[in-house]
C-alpha atoms as a PDB file:
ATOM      1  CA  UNK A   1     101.444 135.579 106.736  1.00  0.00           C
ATOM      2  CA  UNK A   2     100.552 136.985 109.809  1.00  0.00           C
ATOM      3  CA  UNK A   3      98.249 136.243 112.751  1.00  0.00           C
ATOM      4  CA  UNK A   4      94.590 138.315 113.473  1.00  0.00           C
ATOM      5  CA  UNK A   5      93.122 138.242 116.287  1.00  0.00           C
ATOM      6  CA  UNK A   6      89.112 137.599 116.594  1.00  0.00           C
ATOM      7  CA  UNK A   7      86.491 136.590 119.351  1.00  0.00           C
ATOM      8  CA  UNK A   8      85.244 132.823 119.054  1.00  0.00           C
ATOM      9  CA  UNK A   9      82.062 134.575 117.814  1.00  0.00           C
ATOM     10  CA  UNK A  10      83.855 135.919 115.171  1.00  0.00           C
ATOM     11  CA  UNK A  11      85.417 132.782 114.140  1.00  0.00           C
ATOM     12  CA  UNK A  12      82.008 131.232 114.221  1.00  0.00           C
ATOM     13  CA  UNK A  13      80.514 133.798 112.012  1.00  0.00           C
ATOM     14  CA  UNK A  14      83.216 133.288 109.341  1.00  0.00           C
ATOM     15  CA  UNK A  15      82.927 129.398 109.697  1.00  0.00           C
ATOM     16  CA  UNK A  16      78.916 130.024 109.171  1.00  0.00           C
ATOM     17  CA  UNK A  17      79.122 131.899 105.535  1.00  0.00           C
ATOM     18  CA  UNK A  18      82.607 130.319 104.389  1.00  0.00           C
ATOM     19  CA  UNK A  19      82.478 127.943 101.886  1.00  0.00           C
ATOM     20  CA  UNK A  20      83.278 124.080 101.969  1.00  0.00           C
ATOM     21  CA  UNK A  21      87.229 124.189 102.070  1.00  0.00           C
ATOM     22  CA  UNK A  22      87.553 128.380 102.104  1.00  0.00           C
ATOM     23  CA  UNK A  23      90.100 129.392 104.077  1.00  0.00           C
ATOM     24  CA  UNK A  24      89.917 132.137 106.853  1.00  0.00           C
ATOM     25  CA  UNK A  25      91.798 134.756 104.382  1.00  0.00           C
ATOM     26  CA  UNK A  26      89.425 133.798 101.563  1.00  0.00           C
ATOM     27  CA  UNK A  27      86.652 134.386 103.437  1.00  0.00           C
ATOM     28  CA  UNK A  28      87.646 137.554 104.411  1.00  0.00           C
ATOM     29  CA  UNK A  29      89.049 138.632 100.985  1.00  0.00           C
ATOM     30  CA  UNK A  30      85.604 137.529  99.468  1.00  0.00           C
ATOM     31  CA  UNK A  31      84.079 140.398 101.940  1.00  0.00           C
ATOM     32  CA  UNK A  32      86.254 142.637 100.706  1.00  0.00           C
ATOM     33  CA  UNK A  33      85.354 142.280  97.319  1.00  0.00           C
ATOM     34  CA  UNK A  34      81.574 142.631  98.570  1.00  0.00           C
ATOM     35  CA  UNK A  35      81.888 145.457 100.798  1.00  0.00           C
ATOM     36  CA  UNK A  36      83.935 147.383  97.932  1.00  0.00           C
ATOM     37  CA  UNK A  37      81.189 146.843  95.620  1.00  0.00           C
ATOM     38  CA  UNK A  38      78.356 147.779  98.045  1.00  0.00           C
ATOM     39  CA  UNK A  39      80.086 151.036  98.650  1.00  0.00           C
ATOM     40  CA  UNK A  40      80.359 151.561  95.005  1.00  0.00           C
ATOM     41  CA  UNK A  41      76.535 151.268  94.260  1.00  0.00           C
ATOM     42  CA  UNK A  42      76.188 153.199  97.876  1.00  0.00           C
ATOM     43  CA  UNK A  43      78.248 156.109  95.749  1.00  0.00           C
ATOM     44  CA  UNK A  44      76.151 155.862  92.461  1.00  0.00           C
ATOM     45  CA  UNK A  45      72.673 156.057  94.215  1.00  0.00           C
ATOM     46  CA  UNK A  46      73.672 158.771  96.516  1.00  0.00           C
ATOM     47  CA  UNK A  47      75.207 161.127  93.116  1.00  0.00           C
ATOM     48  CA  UNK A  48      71.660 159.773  91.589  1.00  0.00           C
ATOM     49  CA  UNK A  49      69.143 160.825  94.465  1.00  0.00           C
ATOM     50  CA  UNK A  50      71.080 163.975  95.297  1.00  0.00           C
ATOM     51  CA  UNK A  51      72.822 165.807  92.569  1.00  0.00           C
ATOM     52  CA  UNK A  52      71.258 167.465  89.500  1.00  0.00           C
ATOM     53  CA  UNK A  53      71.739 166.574  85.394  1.00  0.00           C
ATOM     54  CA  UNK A  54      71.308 168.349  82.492  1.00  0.00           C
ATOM     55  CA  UNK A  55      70.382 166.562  79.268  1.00  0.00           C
ATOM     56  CA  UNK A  56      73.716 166.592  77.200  1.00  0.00           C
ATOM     57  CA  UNK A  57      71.218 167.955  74.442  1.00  0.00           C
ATOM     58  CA  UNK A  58      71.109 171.243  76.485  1.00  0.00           C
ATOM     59  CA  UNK A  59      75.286 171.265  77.557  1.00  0.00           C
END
């Protein structure tokens, strides 16, 4: 384990969207998870709105 430091705001905002029970490190590991997906569907829409495909029927 290890200690991390955060403002009393901070702490509040994780107390405000933690679950009954959640620790601090679940809390944080659930925004993890959230962020990582977010980023991932950030990535897909980006390759969709910018980049170009070819029907495989004309590859």
């Amino acid at each position: 384990m290890t200690t991390v430091a955060v403002t009393k705001e901070t702490q509040q905002l994780l107390k405000e969207i933690g679950r009954k029970d959640e620790t601090y490190d679940e809390i944080i590991n659930r925004l993890y998870r959230l962020a990582r997906r977010q980023l991932f569907y950030d990535r897909q829409k980006r390759i969709l709105d910018e980049e170009e495909f070819v029907p495989l029927g004309e590859v």
